[in-house]
N, C-alpha and C. Protein backbone atom coordinates (compact mmCIF):
# COMPACT_ATOMS: atom_id res chain seq x y z
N UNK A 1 0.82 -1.19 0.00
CA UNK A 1 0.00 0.00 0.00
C UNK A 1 0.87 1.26 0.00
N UNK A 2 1.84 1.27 0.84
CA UNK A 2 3.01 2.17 0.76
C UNK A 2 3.81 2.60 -0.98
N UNK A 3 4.07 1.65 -1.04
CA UNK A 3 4.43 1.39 -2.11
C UNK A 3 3.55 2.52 -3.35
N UNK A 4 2.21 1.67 -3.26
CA UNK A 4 1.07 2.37 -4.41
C UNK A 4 1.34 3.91 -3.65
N UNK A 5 1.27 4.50 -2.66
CA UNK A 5 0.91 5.12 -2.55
C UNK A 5 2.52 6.61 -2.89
N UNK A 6 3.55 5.73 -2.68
CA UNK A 6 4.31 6.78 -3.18
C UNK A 6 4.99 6.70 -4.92
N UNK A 7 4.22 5.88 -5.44
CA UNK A 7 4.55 5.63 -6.91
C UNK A 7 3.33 6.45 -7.58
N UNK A 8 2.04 6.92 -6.70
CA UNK A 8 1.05 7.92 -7.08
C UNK A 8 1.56 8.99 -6.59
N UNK A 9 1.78 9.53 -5.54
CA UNK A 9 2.13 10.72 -5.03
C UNK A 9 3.53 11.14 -5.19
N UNK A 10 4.53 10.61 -5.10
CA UNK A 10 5.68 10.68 -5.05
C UNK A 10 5.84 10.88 -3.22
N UNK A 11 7.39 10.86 -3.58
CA UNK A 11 7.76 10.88 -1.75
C UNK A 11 7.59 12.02 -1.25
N UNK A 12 7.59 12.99 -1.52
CA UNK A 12 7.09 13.96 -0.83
C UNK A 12 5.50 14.55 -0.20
N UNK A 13 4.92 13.97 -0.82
CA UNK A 13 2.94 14.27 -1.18
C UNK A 13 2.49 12.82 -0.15
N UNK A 14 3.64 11.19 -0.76
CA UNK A 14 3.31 10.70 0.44
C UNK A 14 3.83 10.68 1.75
N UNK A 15 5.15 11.38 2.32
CA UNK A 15 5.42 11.53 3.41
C UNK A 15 4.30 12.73 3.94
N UNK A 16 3.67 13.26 3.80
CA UNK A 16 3.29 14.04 3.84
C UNK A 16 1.43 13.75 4.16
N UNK A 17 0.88 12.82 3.60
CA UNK A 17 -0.43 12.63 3.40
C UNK A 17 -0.03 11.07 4.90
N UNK A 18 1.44 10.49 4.56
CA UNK A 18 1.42 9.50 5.65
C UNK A 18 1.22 10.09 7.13
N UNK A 19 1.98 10.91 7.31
CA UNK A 19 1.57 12.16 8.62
C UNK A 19 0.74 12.58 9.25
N UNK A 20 -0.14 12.66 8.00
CA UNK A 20 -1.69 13.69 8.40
C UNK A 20 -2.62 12.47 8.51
N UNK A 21 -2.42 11.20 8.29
CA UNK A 21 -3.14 10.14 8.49
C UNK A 21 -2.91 9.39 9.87
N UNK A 22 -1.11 9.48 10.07
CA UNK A 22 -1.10 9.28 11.46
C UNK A 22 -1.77 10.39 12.87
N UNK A 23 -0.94 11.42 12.34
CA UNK A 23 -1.96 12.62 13.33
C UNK A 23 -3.21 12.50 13.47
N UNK A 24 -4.03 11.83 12.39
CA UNK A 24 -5.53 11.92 12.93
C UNK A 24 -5.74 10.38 13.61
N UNK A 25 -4.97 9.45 13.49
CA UNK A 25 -5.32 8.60 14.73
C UNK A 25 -4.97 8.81 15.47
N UNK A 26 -3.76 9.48 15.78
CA UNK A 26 -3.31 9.59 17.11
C UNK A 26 -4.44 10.99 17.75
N UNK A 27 -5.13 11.54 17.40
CA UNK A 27 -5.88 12.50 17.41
C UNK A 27 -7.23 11.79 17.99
N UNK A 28 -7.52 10.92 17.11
CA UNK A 28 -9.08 9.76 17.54
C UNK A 28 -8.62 9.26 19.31
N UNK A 29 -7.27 8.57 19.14
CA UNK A 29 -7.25 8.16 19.89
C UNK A 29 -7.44 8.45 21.38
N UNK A 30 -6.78 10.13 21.36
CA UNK A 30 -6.42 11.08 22.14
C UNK A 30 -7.94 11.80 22.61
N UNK A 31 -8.50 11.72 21.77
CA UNK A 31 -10.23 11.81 21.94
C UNK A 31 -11.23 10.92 23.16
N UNK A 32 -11.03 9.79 21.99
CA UNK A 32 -11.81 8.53 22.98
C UNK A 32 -10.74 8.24 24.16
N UNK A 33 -10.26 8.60 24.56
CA UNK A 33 -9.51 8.58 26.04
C UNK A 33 -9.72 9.67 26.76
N UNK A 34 -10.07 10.80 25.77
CA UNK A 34 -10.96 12.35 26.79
C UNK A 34 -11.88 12.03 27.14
N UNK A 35 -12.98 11.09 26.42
CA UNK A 35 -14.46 10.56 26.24
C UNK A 35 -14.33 9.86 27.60
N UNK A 36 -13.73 8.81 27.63
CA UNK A 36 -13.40 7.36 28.79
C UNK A 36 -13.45 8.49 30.26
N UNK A 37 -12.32 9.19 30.07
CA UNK A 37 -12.01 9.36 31.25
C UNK A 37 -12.85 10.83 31.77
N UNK A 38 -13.39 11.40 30.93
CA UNK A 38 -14.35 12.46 31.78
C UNK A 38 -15.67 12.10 31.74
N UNK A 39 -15.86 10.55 31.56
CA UNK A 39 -17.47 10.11 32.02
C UNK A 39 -17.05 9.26 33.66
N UNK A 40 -16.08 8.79 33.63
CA UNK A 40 -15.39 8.42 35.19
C UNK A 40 -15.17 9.32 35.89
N UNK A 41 -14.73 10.43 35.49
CA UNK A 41 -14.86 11.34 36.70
C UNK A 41 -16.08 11.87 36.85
N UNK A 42 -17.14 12.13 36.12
CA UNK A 42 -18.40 12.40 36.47
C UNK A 42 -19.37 11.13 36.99
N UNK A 43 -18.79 9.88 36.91
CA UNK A 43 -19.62 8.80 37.25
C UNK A 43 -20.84 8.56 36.41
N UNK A 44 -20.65 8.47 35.45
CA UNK A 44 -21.91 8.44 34.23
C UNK A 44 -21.56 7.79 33.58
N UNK A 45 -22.60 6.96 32.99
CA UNK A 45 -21.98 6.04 32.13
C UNK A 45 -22.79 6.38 30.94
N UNK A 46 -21.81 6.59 30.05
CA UNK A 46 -22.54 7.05 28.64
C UNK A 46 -22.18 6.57 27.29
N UNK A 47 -22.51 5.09 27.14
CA UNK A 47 -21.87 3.93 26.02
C UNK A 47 -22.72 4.73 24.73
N UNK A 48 -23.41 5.71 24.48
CA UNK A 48 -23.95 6.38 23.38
C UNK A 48 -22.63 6.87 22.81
N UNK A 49 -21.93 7.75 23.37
CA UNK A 49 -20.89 8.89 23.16
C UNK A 49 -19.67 8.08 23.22
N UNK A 50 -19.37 6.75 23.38
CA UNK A 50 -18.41 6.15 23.13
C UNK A 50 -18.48 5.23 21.70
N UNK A 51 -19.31 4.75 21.92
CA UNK A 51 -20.18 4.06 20.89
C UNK A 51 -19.98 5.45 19.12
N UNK A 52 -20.49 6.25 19.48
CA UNK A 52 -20.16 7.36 18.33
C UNK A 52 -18.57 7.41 18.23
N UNK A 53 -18.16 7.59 19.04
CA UNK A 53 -16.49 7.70 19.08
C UNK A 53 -15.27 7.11 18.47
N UNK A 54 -16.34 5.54 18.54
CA UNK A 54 -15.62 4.58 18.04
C UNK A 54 -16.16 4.61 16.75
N UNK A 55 -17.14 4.71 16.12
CA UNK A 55 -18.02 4.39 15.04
C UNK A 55 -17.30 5.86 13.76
N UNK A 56 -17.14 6.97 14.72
CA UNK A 56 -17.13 7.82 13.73
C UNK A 56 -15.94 8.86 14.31
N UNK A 57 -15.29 8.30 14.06
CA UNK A 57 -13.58 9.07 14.45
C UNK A 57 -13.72 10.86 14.08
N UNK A 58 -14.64 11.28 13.97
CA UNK A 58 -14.41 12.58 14.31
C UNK A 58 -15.33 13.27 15.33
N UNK A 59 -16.40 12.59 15.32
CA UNK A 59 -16.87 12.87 16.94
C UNK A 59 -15.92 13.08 18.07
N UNK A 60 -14.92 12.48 18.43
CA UNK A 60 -13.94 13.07 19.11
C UNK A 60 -12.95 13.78 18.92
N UNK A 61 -12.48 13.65 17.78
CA UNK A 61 -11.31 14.90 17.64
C UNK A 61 -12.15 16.50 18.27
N UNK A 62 -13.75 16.41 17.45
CA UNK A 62 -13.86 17.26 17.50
C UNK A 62 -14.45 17.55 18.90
N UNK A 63 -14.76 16.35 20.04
CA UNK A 63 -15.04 17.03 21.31
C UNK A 63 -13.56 17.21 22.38
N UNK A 64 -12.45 16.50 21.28
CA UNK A 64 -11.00 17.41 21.84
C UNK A 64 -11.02 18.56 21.28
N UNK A 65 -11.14 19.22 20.57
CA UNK A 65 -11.14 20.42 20.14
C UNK A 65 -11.86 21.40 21.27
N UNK A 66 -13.49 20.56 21.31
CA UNK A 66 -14.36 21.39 22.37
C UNK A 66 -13.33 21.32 23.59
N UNK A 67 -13.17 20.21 24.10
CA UNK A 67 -12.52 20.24 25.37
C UNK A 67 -11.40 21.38 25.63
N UNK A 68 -10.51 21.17 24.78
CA UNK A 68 -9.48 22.58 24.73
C UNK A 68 -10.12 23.55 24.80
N UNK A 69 -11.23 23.92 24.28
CA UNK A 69 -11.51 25.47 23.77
C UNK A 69 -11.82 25.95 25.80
N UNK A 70 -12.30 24.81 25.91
CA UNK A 70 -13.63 25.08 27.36
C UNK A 70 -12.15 25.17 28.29
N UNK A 71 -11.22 24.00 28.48
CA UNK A 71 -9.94 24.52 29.71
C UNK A 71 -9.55 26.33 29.15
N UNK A 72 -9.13 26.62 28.25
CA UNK A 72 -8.88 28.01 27.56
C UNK A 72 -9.84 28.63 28.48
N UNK A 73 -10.96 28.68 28.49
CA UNK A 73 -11.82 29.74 28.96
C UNK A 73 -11.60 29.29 30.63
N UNK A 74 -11.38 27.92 30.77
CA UNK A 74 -11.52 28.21 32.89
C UNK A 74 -10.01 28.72 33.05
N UNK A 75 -9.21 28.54 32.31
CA UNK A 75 -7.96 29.10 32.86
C UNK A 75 -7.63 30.64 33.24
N UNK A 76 -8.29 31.20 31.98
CA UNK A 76 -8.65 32.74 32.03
C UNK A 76 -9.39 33.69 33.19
N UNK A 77 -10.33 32.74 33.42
CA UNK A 77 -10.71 33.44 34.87
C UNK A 77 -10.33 32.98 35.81
């Protein structure tokens, strides 16, 4: 697959597209472990929002995104 993929892109387009493919798992991942662990500290169990998490890998990037935005604002005051 490597292979196909830098004999289409060349090495630069695929070092490059290989990156942004790892960053976004490591991104999912980094998510559904925000998900896990701030339903344990609230004691809730919420297999809906994990269940999405797993199903659709940007449901969490993008409630890491939320999450950052929201520490940003408690830090400030």
């Amino acid at each position: 697959m490597l292979q196909a993929l830098y004999q289409t892109f060349g090495f630069p387009l695929a070092l490059l597209l290989s990156f942004v493919v790892f960053m976004l798992v490591i991104l999912w991942l980094a998510g559904l472990a925000g998900l896990v662990i701030s339903q344990q500290e609230e004691h809730t169990s919420k297999p809906l929002s994990i269940l999405l998490g797993v199903l659709f890998p940007f449901y969490p990037m993008g409630w890491l995104v939320w999450d950052m935005i929201q520490e940003r604002r408690r830090y400030r005051e």
